[in-house]
C-alpha atoms as a PDB file:
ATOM      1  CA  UNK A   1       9.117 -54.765  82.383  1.00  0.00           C
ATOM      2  CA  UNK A   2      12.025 -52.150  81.709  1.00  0.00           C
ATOM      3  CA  UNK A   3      11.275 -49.856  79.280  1.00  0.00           C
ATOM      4  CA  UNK A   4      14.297 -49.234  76.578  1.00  0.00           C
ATOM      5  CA  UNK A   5      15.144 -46.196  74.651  1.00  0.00           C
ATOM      6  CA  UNK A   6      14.428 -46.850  70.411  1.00  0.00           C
ATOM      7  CA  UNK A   7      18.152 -46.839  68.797  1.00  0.00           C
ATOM      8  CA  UNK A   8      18.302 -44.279  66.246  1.00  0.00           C
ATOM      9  CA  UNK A   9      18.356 -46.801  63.379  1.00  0.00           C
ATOM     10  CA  UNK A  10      15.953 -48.396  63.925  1.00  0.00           C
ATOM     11  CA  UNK A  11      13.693 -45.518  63.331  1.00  0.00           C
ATOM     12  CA  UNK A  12      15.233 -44.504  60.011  1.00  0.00           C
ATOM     13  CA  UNK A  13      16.850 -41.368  61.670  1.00  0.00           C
ATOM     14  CA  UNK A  14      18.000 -38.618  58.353  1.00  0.00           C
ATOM     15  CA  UNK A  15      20.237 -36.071  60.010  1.00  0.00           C
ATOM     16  CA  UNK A  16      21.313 -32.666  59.249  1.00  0.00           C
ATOM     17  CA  UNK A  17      22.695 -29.899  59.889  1.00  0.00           C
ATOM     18  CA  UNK A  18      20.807 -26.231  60.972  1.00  0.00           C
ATOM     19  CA  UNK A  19      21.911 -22.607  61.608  1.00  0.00           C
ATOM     20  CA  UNK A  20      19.592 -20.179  62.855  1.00  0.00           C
ATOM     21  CA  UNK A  21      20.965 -16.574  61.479  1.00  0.00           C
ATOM     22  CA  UNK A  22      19.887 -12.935  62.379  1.00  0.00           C
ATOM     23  CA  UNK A  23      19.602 -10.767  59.043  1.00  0.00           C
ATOM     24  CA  UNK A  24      19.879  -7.353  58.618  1.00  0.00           C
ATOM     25  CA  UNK A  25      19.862  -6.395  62.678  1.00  0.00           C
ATOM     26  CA  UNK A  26      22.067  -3.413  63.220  1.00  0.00           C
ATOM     27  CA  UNK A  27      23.227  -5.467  66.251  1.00  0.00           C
ATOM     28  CA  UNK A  28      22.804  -9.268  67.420  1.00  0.00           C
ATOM     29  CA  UNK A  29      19.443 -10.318  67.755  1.00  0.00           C
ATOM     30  CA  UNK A  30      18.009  -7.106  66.715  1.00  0.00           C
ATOM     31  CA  UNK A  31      17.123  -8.084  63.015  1.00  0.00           C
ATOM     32  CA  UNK A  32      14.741 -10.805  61.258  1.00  0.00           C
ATOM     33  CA  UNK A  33      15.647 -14.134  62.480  1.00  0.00           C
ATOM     34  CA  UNK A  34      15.859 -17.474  60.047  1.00  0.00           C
ATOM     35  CA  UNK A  35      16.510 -21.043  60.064  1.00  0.00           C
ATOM     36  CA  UNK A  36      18.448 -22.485  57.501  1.00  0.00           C
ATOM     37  CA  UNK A  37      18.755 -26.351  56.664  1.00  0.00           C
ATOM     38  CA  UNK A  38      21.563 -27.392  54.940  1.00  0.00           C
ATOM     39  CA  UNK A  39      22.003 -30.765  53.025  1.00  0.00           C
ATOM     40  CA  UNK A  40      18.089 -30.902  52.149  1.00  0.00           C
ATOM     41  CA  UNK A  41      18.122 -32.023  48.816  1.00  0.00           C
ATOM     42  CA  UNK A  42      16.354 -35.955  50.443  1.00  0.00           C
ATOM     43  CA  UNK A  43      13.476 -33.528  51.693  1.00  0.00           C
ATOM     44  CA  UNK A  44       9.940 -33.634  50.154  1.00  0.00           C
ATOM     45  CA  UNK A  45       7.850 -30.443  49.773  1.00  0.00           C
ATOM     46  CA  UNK A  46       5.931 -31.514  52.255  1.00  0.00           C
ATOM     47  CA  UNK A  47       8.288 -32.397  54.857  1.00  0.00           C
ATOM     48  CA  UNK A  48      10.270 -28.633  54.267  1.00  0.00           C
ATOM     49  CA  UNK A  49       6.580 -27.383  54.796  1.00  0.00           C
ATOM     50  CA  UNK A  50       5.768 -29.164  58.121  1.00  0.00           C
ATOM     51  CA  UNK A  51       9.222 -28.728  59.745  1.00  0.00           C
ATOM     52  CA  UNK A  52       8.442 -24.435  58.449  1.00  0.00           C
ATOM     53  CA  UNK A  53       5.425 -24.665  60.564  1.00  0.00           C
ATOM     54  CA  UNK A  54       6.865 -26.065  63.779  1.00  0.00           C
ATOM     55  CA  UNK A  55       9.692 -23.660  63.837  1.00  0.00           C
ATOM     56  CA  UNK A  56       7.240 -20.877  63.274  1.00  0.00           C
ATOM     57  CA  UNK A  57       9.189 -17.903  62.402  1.00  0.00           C
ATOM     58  CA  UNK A  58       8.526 -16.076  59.112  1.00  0.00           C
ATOM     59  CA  UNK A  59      10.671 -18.152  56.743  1.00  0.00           C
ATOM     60  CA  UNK A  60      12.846 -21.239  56.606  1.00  0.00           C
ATOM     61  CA  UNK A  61      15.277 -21.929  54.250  1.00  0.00           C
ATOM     62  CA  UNK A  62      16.468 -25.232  52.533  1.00  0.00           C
ATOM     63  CA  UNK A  63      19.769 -25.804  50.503  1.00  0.00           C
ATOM     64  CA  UNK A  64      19.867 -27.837  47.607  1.00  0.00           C
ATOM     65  CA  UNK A  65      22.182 -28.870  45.053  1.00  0.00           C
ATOM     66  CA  UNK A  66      21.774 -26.429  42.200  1.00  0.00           C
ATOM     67  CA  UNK A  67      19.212 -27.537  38.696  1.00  0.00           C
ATOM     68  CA  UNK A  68      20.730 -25.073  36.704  1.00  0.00           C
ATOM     69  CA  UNK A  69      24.741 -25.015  35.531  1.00  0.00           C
ATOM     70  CA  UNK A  70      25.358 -21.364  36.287  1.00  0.00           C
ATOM     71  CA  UNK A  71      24.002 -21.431  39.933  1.00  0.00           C
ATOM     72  CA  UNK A  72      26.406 -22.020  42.740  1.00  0.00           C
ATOM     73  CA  UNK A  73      23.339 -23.569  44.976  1.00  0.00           C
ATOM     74  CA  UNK A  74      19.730 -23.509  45.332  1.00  0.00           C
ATOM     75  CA  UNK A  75      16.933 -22.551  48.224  1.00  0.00           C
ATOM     76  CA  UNK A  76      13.800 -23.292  48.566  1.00  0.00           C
ATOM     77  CA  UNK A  77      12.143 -20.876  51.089  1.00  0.00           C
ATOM     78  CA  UNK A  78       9.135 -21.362  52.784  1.00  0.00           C
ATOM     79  CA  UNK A  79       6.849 -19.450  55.339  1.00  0.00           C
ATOM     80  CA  UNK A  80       4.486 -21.573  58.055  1.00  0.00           C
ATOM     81  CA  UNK A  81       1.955 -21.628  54.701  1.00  0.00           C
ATOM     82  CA  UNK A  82       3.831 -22.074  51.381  1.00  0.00           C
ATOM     83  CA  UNK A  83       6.318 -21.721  49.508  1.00  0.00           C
ATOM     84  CA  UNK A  84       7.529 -18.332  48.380  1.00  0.00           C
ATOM     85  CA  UNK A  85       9.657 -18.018  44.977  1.00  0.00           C
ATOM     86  CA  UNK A  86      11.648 -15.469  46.080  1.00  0.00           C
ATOM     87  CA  UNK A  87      12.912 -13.189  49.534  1.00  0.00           C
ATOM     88  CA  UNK A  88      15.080 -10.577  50.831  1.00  0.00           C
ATOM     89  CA  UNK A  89      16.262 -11.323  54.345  1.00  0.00           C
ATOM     90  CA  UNK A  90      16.393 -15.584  53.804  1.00  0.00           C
ATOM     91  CA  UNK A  91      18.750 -14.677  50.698  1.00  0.00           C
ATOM     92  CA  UNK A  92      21.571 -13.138  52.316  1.00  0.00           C
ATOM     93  CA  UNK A  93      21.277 -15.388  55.304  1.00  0.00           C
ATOM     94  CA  UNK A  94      21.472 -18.426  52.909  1.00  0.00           C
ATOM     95  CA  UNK A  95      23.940 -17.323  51.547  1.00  0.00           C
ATOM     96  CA  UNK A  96      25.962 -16.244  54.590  1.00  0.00           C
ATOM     97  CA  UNK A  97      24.750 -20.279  55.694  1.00  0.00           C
ATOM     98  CA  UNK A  98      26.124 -21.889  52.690  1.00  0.00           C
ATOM     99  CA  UNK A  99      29.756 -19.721  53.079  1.00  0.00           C
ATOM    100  CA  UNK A 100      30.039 -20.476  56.456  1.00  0.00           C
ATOM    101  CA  UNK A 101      29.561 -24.080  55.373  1.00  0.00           C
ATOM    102  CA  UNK A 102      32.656 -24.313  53.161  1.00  0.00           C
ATOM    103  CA  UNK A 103      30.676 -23.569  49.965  1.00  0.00           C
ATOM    104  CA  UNK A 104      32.785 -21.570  47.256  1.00  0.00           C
ATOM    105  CA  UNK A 105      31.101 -19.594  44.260  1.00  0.00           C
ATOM    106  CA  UNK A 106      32.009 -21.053  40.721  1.00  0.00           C
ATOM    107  CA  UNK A 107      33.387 -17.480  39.549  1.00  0.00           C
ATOM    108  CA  UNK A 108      35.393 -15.887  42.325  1.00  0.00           C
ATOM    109  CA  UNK A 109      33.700 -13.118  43.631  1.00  0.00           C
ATOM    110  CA  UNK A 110      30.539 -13.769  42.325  1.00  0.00           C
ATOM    111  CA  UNK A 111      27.890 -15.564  43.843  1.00  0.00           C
ATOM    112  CA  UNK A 112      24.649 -17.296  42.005  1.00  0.00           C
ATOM    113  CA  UNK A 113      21.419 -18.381  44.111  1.00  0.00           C
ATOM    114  CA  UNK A 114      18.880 -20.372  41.908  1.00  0.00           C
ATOM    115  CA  UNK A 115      15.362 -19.772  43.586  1.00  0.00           C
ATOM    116  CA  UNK A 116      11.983 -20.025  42.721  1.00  0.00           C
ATOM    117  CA  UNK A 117      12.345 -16.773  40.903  1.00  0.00           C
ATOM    118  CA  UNK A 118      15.119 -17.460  39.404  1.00  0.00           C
ATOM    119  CA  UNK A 119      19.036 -16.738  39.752  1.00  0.00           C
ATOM    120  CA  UNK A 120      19.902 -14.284  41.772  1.00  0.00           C
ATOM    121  CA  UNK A 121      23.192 -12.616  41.535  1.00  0.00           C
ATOM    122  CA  UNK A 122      25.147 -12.029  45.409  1.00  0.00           C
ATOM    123  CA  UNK A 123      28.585 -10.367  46.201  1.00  0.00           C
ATOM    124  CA  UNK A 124      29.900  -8.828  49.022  1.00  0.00           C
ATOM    125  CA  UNK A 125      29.516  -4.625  48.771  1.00  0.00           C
ATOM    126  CA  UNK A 126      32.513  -2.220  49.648  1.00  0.00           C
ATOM    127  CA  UNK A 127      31.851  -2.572  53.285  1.00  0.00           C
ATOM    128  CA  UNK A 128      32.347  -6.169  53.271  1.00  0.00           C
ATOM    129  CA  UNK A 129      28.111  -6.436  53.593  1.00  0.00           C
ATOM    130  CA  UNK A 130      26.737  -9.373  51.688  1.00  0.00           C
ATOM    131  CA  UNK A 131      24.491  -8.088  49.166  1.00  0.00           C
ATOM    132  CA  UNK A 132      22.073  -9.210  46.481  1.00  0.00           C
ATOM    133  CA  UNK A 133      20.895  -7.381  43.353  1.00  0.00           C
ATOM    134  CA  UNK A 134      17.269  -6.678  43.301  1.00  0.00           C
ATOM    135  CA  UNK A 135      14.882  -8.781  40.986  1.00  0.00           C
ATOM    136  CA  UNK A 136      12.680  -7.241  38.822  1.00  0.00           C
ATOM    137  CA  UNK A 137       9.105  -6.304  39.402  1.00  0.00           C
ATOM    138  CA  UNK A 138       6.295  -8.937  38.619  1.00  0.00           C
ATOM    139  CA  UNK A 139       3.907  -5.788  38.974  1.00  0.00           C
ATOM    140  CA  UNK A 140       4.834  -2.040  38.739  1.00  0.00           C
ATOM    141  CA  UNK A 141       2.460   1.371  38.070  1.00  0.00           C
ATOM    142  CA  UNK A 142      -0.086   3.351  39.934  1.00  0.00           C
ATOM    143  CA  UNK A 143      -2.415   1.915  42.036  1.00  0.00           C
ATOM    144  CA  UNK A 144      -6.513   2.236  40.936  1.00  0.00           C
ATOM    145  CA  UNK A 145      -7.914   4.867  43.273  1.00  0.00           C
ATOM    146  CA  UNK A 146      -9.923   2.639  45.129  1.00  0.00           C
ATOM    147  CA  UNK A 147      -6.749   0.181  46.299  1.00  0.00           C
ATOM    148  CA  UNK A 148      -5.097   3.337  47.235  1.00  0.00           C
ATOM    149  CA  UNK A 149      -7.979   4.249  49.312  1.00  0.00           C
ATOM    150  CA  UNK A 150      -8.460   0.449  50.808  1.00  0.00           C
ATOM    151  CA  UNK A 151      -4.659   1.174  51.807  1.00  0.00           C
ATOM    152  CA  UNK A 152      -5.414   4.341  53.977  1.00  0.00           C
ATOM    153  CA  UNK A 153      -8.429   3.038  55.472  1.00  0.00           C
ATOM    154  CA  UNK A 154      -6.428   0.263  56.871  1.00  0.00           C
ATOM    155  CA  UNK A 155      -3.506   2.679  57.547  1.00  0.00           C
ATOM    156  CA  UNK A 156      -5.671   4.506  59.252  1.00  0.00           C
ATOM    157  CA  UNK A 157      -4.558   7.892  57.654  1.00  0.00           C
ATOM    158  CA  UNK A 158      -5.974  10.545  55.555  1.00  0.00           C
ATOM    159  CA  UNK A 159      -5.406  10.174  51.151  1.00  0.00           C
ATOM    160  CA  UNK A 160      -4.075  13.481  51.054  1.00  0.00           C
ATOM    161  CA  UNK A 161      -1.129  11.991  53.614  1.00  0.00           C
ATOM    162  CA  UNK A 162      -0.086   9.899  50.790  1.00  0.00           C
ATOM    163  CA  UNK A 163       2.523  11.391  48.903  1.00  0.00           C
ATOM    164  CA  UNK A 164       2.647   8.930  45.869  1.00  0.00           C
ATOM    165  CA  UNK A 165       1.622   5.097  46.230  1.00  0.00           C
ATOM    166  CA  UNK A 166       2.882   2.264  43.759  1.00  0.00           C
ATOM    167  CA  UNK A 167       2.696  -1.300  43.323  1.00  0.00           C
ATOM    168  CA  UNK A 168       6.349  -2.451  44.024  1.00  0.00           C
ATOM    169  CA  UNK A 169       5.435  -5.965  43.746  1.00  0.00           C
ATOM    170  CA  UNK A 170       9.200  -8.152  43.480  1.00  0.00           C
ATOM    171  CA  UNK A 171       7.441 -11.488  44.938  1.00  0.00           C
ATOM    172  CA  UNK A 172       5.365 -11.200  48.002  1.00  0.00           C
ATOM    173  CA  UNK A 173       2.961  -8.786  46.249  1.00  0.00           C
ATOM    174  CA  UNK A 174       3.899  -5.118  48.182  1.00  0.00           C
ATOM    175  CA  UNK A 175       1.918  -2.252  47.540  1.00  0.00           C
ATOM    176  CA  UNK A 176       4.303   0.721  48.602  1.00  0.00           C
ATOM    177  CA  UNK A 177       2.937   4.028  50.421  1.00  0.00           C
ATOM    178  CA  UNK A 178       5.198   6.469  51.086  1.00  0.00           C
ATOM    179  CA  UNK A 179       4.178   9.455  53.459  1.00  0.00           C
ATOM    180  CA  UNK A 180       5.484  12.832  54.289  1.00  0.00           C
ATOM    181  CA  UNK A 181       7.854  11.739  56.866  1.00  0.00           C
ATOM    182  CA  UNK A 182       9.780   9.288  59.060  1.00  0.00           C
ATOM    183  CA  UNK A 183       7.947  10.358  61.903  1.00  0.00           C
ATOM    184  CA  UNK A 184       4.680   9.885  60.420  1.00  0.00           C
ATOM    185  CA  UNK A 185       5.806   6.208  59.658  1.00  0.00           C
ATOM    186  CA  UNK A 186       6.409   5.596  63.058  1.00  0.00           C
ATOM    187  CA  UNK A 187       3.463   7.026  64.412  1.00  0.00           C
ATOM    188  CA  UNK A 188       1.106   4.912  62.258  1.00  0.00           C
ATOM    189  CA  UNK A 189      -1.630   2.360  63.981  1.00  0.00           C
ATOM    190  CA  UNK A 190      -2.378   0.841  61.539  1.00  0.00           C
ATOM    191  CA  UNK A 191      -6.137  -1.784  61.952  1.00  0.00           C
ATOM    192  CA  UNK A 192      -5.857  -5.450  63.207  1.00  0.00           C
ATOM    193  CA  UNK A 193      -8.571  -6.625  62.123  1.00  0.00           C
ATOM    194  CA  UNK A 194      -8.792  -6.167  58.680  1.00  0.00           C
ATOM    195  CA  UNK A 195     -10.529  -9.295  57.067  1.00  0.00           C
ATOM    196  CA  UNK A 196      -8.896  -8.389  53.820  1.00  0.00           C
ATOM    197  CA  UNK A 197      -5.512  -9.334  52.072  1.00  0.00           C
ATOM    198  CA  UNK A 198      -2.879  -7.310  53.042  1.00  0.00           C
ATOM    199  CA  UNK A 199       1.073  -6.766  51.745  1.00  0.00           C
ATOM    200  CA  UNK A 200       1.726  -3.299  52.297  1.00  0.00           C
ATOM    201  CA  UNK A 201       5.570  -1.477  52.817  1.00  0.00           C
ATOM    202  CA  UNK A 202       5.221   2.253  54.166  1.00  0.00           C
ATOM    203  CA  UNK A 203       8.210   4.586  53.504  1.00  0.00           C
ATOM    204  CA  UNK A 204       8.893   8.062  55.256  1.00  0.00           C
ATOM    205  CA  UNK A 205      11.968  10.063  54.774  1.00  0.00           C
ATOM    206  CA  UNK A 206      14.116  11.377  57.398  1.00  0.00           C
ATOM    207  CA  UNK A 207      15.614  14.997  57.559  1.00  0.00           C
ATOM    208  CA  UNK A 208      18.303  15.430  55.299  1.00  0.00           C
ATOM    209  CA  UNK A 209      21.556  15.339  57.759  1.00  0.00           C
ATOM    210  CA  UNK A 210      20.301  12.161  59.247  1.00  0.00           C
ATOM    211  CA  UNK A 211      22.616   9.380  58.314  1.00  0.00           C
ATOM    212  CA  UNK A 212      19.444   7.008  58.242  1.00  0.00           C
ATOM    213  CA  UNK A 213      17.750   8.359  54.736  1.00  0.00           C
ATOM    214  CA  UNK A 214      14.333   6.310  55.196  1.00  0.00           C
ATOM    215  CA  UNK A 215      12.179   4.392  57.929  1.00  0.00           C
ATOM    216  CA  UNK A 216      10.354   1.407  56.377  1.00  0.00           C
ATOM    217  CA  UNK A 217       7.243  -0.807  57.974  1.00  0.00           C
ATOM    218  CA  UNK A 218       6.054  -3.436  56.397  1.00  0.00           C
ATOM    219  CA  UNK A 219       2.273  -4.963  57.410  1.00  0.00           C
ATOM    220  CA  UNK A 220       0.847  -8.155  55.676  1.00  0.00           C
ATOM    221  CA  UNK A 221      -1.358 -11.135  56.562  1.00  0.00           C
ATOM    222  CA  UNK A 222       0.294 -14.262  58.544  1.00  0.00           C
ATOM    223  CA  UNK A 223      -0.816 -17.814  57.665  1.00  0.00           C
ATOM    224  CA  UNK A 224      -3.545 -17.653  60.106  1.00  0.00           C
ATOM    225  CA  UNK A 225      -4.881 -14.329  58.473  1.00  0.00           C
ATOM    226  CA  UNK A 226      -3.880 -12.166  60.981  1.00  0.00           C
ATOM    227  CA  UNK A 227      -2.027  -8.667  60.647  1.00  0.00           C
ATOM    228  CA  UNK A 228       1.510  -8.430  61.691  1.00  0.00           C
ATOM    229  CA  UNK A 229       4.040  -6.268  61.376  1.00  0.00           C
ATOM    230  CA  UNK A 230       7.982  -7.582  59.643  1.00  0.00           C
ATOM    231  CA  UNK A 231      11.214  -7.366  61.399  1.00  0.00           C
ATOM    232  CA  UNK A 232      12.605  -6.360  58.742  1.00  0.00           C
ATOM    233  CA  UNK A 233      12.065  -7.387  54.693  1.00  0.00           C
ATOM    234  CA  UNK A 234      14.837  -7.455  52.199  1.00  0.00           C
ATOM    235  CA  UNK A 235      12.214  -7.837  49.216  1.00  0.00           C
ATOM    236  CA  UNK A 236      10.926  -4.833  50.154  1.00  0.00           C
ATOM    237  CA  UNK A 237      13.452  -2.641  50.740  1.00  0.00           C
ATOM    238  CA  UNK A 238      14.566  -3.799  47.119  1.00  0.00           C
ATOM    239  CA  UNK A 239      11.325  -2.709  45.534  1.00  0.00           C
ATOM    240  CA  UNK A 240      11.429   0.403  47.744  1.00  0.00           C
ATOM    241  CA  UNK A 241      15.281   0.990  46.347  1.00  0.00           C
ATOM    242  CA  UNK A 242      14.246   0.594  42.795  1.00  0.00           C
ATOM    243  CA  UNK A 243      11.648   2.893  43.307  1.00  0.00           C
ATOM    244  CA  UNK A 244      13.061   5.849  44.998  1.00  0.00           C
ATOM    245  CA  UNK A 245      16.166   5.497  42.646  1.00  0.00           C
ATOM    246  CA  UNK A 246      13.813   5.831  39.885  1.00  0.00           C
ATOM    247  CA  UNK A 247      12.260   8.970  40.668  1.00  0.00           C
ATOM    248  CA  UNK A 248      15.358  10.389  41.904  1.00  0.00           C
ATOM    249  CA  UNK A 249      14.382  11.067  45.879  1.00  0.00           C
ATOM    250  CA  UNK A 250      18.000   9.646  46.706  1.00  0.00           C
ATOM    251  CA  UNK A 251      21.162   9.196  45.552  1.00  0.00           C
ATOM    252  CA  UNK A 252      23.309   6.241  44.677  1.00  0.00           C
ATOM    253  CA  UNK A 253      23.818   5.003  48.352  1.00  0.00           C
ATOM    254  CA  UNK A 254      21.063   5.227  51.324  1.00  0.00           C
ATOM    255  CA  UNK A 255      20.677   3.348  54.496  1.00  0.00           C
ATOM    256  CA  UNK A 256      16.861   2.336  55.432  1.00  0.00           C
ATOM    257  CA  UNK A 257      15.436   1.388  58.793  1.00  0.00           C
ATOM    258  CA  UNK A 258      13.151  -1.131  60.042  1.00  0.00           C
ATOM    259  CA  UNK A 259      11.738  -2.501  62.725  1.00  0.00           C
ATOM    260  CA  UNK A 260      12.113   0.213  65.402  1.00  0.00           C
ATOM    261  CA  UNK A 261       8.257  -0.324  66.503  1.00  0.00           C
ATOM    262  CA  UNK A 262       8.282  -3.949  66.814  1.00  0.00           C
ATOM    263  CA  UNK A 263      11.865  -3.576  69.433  1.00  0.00           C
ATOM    264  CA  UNK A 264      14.287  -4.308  66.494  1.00  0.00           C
ATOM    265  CA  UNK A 265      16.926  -2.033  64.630  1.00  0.00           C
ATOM    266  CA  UNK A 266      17.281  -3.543  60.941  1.00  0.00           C
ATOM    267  CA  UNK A 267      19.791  -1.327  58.926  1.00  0.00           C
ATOM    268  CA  UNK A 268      19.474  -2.070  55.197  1.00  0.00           C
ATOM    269  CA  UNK A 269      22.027  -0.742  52.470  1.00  0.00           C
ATOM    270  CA  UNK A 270      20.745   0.493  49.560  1.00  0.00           C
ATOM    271  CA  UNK A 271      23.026   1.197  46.409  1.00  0.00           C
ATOM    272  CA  UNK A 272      22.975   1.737  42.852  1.00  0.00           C
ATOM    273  CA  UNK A 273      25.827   0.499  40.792  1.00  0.00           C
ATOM    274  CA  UNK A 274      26.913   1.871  36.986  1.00  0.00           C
ATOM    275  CA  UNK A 275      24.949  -0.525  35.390  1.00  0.00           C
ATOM    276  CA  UNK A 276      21.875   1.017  37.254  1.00  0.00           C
ATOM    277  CA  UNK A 277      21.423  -2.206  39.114  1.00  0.00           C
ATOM    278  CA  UNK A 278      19.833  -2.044  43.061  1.00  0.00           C
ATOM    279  CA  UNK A 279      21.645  -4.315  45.491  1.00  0.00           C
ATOM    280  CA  UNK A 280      20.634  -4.564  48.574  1.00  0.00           C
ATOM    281  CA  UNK A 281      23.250  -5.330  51.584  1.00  0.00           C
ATOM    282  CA  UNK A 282      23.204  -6.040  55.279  1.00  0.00           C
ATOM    283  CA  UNK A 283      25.049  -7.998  58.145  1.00  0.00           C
ATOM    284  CA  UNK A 284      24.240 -11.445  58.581  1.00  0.00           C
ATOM    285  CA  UNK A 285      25.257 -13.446  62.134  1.00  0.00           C
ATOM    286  CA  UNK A 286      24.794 -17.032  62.999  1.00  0.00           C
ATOM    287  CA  UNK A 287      23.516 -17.526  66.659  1.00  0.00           C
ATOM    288  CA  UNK A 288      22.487 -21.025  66.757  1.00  0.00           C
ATOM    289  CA  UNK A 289      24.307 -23.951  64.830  1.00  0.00           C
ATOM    290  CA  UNK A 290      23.405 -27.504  65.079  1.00  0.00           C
ATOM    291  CA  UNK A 291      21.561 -30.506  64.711  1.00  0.00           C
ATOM    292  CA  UNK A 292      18.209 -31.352  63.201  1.00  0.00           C
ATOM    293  CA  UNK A 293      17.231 -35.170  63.531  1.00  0.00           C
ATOM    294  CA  UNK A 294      13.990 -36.113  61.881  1.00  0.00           C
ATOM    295  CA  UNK A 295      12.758 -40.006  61.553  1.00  0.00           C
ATOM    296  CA  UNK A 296      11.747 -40.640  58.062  1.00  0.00           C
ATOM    297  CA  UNK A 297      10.193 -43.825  59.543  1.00  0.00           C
ATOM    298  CA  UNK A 298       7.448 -42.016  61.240  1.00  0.00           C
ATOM    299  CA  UNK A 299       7.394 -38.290  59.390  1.00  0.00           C
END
């Protein structure tokens, strides 16, 4: 007895399309990588979740038609454990998806992303960057003295390294650090087997003739409770921007980087604009296009 190949409709085949895009990577392949599903709106919750999970990088993104009348379209972003309401690096490559895709903002010029947390203004910057404006802080102030001291125990660094700690918290929850210098940054090691939750973004600065202004690492819990170390992360760098702008440690216009211990070279843009609104800006490049077949039938 020959054995015969299912035909695709019999097996209730829903096709769409997917782009896999590197974010923020100075050059290709060197920033935070992301899928991006387009046409998702006939997805459940549950199926965005699984299909998250198998591709196992740090988010996937899903475009939608748009609830609200002033957004252009809407994601729903998702790491390999749940659903997050808001992120850096999976906005601008969204965005840069749904562009590339033919899709064309409401207001010329000016483009709206409905998320979890809301709409989220996007433009390009003066360097033709797509950029997003920062959201506001869930959670802001000093830290009690005991999580700043939880945070240099796993650090593994002395409390009089820490120049000022704050929660910075635009989403994923960060508690920011920053140290006396870039260098320190990079030399940090920090524990791996911390049994405690962790979202924590460490700043250093560099020396003032350096066109980079600021080396960024960001360490937090994966969905198997582990400690790993980010690419690169847009919602930080946003809360980081907000902050230094605040206190006046740069000026209107700095350029962050990320990733240089874990073999990548993210370049973030950091600005300020009249209105005293952060936006945060980097390149965005599709490697992978294609696609994605899934069988309603037996999903």
């Amino acid at each position: 007895m020959s054995w015969k190949q299912p035909r695709k409709a019999d097996l209730d085949m829903q096709s769409t399309r997917i782009h896999f895009v590197d974010v923020f990577g100075s050059q290709p392949l060197l920033g935070n990588a992301l899928a991006v599903v387009v046409e998702a709106d006939w997805m459940s919750s549950a199926q965005m979740q699984s299909l998250t999970r198998w591709l196992n990088l740090s988010e996937t993104v899903f475009l939608t038609s748009p609830i609200s009348s002033a957004a252009d379209y809407r994601v729903r972003i998702f790491t390999p454990d749940r659903e997050l309401p808001f992120a850096g690096h999976p906005t601008l490559g969204a965005c840069h998806v749904w562009l590339s895709e033919g899709g064309a903002p409401r207001v010329p010029f000016e483009i709206v992303q409905e998320c979890g947390a809301g709409l989220v203004p996007l433009r390009f910057d003066d360097t033709g960057h797509l950029a997003f404006a920062s959201p506001p802080l869930i959670r802001s102030g000093k830290p009690e003295p005991d999580e700043i001291a939880e945070a240099a125990e796993f650090l593994g660094i002395e409390l009089s390294e820490i120049v000022e700690a704050r929660w910075i918290d635009n989403g994923p929850g960060w508690l920011g650090i920053l140290l006396t210098s870039a260098e320190r940054v990079l030399a940090l090691e920090p524990r791996r087997d911390w049994d405690r939750s962790v979202d924590i973004g460490v700043l250093g600065p560099y020396a003032s003739e350096s066109e980079i202004a600021i080396e960024v690492r960001a360490f937090f819990n994966d969905h198997l409770g582990r400690i790993v170390e980010d690419p690169v992360t847009g919602s930080l760098n946003a809360a980081v921007g907000e902050w230094l702008f605040e206190t006046g440690r740069v000026g209107d216009r700095y350029t962050a980087r990320q990733g240089t211990r874990v073999a990548r070279d993210g370049l973030v843009r950091v600005s300020r604009d009249s209105e005293g609104r952060t936006w945060v800006a980097g390149d965005t490049r599709t490697h992978i296009s294609g696609s994605l077949e899934l069988f309603a039938s037996i999903w």
